[in-house]
PDB file of N, CA and C in Angstrom:
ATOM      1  N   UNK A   1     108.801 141.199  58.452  1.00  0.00           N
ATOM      2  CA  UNK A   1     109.529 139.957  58.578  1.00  0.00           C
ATOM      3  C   UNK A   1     110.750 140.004  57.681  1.00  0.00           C
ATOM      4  N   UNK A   2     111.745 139.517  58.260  1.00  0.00           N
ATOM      5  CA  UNK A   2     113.419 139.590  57.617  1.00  0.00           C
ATOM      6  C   UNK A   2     113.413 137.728  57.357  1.00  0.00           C
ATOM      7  N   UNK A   3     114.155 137.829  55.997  1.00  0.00           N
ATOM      8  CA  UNK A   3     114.484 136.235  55.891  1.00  0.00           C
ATOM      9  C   UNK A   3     115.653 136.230  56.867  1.00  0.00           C
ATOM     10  N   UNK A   4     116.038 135.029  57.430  1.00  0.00           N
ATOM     11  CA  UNK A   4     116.904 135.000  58.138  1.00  0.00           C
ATOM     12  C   UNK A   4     118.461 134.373  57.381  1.00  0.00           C
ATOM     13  N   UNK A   5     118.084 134.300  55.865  1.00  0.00           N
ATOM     14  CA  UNK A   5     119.566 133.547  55.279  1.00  0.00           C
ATOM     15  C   UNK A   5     119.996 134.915  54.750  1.00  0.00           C
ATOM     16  N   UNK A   6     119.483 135.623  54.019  1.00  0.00           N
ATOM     17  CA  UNK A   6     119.720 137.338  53.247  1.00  0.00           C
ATOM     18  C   UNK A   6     119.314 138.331  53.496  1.00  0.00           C
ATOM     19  N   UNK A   7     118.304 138.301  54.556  1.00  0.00           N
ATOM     20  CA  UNK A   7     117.872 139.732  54.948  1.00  0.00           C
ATOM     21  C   UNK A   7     117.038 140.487  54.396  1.00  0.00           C
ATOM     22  N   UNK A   8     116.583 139.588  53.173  1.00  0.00           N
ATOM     23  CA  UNK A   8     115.485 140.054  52.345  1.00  0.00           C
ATOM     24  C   UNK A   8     114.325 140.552  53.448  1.00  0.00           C
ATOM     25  N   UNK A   9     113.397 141.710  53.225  1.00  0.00           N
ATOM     26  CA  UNK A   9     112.294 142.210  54.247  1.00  0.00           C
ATOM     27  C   UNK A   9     110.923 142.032  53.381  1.00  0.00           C
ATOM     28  N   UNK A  10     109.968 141.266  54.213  1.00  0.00           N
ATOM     29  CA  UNK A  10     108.827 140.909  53.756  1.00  0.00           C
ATOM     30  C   UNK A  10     107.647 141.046  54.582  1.00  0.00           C
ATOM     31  N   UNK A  11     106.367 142.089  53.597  1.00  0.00           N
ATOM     32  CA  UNK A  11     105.634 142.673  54.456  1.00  0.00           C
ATOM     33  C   UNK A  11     104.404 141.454  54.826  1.00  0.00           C
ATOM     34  N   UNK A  12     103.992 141.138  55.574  1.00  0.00           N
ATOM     35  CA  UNK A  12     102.854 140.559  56.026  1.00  0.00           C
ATOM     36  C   UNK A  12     101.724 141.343  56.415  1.00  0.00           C
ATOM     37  N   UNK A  13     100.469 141.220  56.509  1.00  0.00           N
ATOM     38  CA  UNK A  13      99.215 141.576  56.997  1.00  0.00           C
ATOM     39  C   UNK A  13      99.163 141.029  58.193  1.00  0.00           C
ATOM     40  N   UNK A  14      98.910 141.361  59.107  1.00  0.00           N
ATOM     41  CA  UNK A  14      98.536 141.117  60.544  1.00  0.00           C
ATOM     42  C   UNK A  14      97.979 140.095  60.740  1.00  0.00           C
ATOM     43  N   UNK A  15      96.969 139.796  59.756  1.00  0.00           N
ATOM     44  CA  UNK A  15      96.219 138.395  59.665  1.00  0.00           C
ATOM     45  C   UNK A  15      95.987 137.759  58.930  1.00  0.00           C
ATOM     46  N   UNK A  16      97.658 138.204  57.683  1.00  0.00           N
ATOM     47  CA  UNK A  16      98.066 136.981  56.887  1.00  0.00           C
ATOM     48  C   UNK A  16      98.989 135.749  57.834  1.00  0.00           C
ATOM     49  N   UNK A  17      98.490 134.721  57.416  1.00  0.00           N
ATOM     50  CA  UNK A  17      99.481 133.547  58.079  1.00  0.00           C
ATOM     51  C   UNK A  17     100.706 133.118  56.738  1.00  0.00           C
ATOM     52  N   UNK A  18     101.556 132.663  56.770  1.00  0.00           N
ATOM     53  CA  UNK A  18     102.541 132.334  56.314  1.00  0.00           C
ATOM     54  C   UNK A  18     102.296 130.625  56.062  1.00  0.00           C
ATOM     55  N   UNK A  19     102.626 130.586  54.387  1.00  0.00           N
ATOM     56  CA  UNK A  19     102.263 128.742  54.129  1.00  0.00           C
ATOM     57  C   UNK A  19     103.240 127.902  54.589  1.00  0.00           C
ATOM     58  N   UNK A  20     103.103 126.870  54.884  1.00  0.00           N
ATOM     59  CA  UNK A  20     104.302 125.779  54.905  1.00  0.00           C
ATOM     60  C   UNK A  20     105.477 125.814  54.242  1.00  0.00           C
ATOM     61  N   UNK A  21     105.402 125.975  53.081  1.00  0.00           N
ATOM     62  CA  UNK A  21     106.316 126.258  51.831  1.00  0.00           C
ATOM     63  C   UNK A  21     106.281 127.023  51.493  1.00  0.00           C
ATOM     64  N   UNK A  22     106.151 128.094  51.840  1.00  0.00           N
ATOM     65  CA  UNK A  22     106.274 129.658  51.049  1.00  0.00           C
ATOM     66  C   UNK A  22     108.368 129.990  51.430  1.00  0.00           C
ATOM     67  N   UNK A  23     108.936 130.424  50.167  1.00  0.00           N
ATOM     68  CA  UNK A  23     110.239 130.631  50.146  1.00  0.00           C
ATOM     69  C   UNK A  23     110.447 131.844  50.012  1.00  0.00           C
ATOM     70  N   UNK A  24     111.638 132.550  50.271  1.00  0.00           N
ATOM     71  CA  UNK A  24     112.191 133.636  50.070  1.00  0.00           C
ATOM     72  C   UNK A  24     112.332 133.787  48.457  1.00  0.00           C
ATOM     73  N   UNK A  25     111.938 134.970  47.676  1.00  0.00           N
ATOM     74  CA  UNK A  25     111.934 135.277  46.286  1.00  0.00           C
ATOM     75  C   UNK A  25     113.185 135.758  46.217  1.00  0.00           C
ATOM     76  N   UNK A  26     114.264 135.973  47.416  1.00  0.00           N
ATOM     77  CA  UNK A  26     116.158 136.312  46.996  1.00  0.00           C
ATOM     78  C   UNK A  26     116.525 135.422  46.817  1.00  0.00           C
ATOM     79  N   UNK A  27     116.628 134.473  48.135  1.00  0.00           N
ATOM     80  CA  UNK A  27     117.296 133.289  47.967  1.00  0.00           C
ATOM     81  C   UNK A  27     116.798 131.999  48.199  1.00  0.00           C
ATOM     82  N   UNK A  28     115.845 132.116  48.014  1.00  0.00           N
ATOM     83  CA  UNK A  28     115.133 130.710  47.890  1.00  0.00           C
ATOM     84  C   UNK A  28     115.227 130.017  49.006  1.00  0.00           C
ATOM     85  N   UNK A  29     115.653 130.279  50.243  1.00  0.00           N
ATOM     86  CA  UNK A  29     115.411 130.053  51.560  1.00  0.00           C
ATOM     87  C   UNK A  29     113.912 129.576  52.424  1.00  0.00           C
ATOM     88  N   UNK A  30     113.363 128.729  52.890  1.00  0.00           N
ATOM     89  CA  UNK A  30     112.374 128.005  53.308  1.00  0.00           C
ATOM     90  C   UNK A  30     112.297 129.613  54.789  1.00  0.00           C
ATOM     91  N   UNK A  31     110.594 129.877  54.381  1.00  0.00           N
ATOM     92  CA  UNK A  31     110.413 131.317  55.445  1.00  0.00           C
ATOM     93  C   UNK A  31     109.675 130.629  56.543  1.00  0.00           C
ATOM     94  N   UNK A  32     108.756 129.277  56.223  1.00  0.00           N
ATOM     95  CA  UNK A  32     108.290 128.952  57.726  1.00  0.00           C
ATOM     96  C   UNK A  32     109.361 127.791  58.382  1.00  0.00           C
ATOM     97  N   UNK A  33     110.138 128.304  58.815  1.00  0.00           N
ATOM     98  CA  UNK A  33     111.488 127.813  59.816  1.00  0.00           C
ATOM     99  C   UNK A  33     111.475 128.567  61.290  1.00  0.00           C
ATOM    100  N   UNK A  34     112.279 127.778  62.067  1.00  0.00           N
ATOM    101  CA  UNK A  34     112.308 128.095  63.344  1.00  0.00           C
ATOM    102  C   UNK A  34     113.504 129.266  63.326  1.00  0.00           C
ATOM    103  N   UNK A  35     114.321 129.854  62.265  1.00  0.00           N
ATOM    104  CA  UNK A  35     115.252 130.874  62.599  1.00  0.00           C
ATOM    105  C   UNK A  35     114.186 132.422  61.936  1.00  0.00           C
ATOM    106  N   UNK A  36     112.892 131.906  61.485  1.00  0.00           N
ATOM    107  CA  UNK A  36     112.253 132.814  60.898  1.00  0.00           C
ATOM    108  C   UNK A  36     111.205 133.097  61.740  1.00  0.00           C
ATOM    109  N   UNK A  37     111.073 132.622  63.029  1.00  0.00           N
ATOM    110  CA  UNK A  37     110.165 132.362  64.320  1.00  0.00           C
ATOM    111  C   UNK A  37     110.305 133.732  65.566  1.00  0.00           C
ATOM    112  N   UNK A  38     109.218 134.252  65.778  1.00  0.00           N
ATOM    113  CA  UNK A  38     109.459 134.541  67.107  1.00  0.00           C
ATOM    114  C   UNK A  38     110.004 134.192  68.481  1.00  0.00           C
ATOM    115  N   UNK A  39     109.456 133.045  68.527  1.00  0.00           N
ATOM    116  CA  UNK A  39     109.819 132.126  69.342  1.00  0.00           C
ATOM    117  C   UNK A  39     111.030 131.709  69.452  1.00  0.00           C
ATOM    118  N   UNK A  40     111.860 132.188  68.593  1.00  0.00           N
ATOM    119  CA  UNK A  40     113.061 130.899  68.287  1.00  0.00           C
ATOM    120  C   UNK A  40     114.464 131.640  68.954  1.00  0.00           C
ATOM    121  N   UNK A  41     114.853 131.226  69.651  1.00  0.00           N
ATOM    122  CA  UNK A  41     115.857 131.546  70.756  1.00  0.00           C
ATOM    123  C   UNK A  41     117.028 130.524  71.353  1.00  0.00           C
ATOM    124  N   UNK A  42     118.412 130.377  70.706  1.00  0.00           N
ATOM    125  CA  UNK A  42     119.278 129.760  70.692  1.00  0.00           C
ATOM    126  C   UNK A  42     119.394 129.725  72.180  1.00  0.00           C
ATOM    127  N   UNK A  43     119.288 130.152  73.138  1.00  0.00           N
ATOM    128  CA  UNK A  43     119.546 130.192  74.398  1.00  0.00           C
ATOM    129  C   UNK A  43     118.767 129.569  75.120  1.00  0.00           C
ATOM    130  N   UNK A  44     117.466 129.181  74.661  1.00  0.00           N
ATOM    131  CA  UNK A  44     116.277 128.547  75.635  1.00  0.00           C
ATOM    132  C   UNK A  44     116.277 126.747  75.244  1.00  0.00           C
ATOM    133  N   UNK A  45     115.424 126.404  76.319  1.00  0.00           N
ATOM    134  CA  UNK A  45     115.363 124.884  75.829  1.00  0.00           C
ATOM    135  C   UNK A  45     114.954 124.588  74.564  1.00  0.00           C
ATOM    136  N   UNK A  46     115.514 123.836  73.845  1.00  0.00           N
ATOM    137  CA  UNK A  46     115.050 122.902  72.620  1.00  0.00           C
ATOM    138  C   UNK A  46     114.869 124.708  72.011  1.00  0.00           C
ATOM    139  N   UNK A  47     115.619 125.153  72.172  1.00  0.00           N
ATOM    140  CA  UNK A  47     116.141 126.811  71.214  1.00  0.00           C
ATOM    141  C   UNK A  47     114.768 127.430  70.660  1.00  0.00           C
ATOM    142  N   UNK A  48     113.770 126.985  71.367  1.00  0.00           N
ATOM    143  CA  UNK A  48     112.290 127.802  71.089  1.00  0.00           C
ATOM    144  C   UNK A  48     112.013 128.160  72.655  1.00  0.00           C
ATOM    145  N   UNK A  49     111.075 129.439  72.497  1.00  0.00           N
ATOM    146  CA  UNK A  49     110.184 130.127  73.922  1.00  0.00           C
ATOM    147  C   UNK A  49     109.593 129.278  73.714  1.00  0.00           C
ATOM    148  N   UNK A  50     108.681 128.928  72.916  1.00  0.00           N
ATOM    149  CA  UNK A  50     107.502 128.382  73.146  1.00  0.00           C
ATOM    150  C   UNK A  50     107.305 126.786  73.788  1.00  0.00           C
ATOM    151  N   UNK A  51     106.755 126.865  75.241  1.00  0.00           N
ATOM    152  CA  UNK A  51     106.972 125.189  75.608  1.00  0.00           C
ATOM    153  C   UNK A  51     106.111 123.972  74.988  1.00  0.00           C
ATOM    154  N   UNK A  52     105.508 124.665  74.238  1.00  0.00           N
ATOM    155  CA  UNK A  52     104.601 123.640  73.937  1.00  0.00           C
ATOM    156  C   UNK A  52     105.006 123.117  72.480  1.00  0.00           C
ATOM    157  N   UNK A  53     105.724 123.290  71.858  1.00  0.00           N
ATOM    158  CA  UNK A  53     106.577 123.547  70.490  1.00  0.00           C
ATOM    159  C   UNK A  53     107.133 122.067  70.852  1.00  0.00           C
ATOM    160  N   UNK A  54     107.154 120.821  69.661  1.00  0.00           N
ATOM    161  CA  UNK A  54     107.935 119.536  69.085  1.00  0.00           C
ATOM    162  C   UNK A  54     109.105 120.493  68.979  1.00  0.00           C
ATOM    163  N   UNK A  55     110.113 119.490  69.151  1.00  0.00           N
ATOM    164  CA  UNK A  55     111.365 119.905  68.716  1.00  0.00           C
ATOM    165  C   UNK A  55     111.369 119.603  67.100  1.00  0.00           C
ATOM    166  N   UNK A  56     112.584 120.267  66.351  1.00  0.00           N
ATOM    167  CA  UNK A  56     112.521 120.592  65.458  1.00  0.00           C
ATOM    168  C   UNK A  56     114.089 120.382  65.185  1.00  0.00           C
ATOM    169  N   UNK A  57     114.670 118.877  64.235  1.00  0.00           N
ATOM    170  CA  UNK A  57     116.048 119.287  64.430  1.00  0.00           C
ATOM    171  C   UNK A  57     117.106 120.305  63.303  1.00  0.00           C
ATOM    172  N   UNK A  58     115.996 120.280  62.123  1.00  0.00           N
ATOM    173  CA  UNK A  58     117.024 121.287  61.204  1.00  0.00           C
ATOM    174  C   UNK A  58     116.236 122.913  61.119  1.00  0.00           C
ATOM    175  N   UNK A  59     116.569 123.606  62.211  1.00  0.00           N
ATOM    176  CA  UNK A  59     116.154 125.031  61.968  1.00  0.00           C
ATOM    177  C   UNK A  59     116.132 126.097  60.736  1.00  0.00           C
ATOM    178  N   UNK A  60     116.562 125.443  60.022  1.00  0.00           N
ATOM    179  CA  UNK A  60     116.778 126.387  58.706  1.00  0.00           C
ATOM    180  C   UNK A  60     115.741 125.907  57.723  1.00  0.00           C
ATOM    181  N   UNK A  61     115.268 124.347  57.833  1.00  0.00           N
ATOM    182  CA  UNK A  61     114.423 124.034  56.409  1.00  0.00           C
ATOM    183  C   UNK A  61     112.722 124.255  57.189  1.00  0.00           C
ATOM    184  N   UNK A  62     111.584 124.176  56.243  1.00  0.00           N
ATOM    185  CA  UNK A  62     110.357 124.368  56.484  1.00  0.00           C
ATOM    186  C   UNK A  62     109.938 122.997  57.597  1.00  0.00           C
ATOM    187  N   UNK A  63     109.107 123.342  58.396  1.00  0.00           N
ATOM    188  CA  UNK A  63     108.233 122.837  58.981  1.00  0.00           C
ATOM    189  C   UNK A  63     106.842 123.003  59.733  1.00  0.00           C
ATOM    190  N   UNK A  64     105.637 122.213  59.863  1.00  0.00           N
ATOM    191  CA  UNK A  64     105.389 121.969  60.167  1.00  0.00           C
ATOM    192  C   UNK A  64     104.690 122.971  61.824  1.00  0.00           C
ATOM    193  N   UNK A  65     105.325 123.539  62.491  1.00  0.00           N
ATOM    194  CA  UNK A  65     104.972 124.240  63.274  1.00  0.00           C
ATOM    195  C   UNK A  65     103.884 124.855  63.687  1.00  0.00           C
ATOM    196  N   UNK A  66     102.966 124.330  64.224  1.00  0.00           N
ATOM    197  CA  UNK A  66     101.610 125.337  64.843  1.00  0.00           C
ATOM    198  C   UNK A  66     101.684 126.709  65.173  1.00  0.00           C
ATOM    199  N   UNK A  67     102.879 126.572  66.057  1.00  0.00           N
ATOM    200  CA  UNK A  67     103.718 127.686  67.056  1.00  0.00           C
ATOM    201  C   UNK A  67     103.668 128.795  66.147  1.00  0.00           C
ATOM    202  N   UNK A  68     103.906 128.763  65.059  1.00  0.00           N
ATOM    203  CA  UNK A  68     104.761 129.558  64.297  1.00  0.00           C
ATOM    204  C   UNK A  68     104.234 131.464  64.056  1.00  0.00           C
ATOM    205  N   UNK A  69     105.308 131.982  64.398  1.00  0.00           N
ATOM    206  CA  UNK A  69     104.193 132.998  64.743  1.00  0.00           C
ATOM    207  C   UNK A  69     105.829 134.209  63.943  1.00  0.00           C
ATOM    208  N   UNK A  70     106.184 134.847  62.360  1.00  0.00           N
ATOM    209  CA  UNK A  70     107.057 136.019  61.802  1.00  0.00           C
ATOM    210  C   UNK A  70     107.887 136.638  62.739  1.00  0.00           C
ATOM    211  N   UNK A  71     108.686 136.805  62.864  1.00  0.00           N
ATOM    212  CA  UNK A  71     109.784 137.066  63.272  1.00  0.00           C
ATOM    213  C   UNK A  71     110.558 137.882  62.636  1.00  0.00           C
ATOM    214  N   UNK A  72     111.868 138.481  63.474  1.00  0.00           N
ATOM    215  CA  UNK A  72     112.467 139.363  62.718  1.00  0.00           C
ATOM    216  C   UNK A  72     113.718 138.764  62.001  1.00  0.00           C
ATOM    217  N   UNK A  73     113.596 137.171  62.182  1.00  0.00           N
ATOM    218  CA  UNK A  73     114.769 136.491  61.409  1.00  0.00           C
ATOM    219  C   UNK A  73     116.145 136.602  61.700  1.00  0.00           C
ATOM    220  N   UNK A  74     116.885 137.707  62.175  1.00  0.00           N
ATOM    221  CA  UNK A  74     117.442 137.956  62.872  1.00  0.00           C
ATOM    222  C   UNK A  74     119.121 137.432  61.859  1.00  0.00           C
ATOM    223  N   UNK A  75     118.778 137.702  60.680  1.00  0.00           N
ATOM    224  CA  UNK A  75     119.584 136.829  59.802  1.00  0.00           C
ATOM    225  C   UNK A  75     120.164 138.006  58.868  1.00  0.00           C
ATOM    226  N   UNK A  76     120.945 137.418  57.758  1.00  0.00           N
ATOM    227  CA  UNK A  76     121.425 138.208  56.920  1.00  0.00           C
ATOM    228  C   UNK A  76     122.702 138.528  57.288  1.00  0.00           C
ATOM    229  N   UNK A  77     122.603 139.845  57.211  1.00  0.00           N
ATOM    230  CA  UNK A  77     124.147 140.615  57.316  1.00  0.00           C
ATOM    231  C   UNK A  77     124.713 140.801  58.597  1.00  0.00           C
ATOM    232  N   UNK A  78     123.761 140.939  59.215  1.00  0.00           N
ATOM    233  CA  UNK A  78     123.905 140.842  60.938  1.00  0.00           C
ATOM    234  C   UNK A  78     124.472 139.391  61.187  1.00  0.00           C
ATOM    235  N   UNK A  79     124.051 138.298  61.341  1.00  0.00           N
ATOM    236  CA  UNK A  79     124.196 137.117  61.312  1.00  0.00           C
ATOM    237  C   UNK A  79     125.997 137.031  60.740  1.00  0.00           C
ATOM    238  N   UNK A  80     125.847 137.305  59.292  1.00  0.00           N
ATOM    239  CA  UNK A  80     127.167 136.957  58.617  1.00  0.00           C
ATOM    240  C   UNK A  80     128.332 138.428  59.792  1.00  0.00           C
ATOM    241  N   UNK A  81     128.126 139.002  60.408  1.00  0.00           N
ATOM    242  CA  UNK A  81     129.137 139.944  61.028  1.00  0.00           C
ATOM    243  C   UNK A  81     129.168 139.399  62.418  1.00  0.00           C
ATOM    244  N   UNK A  82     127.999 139.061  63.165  1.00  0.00           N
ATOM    245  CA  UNK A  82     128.594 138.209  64.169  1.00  0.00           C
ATOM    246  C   UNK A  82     129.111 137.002  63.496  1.00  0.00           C
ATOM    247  N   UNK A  83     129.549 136.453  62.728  1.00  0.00           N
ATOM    248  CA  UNK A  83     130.212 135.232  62.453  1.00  0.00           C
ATOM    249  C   UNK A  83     131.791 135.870  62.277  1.00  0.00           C
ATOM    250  N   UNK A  84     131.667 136.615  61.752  1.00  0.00           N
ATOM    251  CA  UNK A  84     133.095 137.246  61.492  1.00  0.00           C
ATOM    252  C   UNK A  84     134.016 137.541  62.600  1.00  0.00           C
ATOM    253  N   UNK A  85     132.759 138.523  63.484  1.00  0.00           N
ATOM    254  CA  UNK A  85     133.628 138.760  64.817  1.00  0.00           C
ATOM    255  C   UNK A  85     134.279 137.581  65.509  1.00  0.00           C
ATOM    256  N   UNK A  86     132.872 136.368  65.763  1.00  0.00           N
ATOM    257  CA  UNK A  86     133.444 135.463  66.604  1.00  0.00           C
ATOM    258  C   UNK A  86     134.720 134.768  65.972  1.00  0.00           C
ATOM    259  N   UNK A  87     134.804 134.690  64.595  1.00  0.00           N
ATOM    260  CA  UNK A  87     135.701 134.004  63.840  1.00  0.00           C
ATOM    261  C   UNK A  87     137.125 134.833  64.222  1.00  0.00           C
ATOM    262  N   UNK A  88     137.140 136.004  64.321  1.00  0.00           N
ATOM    263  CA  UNK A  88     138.024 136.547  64.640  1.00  0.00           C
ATOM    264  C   UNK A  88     138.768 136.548  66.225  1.00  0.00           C
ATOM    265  N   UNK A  89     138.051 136.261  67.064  1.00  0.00           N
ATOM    266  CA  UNK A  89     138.338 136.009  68.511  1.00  0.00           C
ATOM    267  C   UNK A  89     138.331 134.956  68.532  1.00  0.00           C
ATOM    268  N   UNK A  90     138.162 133.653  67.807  1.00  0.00           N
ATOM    269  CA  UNK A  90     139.046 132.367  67.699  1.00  0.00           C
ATOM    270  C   UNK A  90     140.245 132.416  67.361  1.00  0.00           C
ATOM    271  N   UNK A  91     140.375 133.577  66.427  1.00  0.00           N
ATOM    272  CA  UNK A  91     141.670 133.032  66.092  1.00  0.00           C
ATOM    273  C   UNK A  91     142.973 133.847  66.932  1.00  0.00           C
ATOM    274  N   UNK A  92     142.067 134.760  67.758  1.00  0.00           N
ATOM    275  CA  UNK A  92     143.171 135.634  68.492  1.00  0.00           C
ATOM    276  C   UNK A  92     143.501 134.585  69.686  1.00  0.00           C
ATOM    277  N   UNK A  93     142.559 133.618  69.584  1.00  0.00           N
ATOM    278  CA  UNK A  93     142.932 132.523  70.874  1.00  0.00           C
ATOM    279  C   UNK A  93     143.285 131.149  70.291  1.00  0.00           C
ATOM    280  N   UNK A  94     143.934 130.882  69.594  1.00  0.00           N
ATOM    281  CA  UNK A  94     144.687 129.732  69.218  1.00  0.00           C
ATOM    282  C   UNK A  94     145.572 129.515  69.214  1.00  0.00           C
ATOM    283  N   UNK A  95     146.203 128.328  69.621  1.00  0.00           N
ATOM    284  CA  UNK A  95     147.391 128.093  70.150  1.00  0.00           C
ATOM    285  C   UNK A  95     148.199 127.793  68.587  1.00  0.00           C
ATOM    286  N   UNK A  96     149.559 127.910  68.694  1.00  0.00           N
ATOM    287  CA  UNK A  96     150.215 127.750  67.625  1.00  0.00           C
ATOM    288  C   UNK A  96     150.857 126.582  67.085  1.00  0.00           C
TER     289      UNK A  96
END
């Protein structure tokens, strides 16, 4: 499991579960979140696979989640370089 704010990598046991409040020891980032989710997919309804999943409106802080099932977080440095790119093809398209 990858935090999804720094990229910190954290090993789990197969049939360790993850607490409510358990945080990232880099950055103090909340790890049971929906960007720290398998499930969790900006492209699908209410941005989770899972249909049976409450919506959830701040994806980054802890919740609550039954669903909740480690993920690869999908965060960090990756995350901060697609931001860059897209930031950069905004600005190749702005009007003056």
């Amino acid at each position: 499991m990858r935090c999804f704010s720094c990229g910190a990598e954290f090993a789990l046991a197969a049939s360790e579960r993850l607490g409510f409040r358990e945080e990232c020891t880099a950055c103090r980032a909340d790890l049971h979140c929906c960007r720290n989710c398998a499930h969790h997919d900006p492209s699908a309804y209410n941005e989770c696979r899972e249909s049976q999943a409450e919506r959830v409106d701040d994806r980054e802080r802890a919740n609550r989640c039954e669903w909740f099932s480690p993920g690869t977080g999908g965060g960090g440095a990756r995350a901060r370089e697609q931001d860059q790119a897209r930031s950069k093809l905004d600005s190749l398209f702005k009007k003056p």
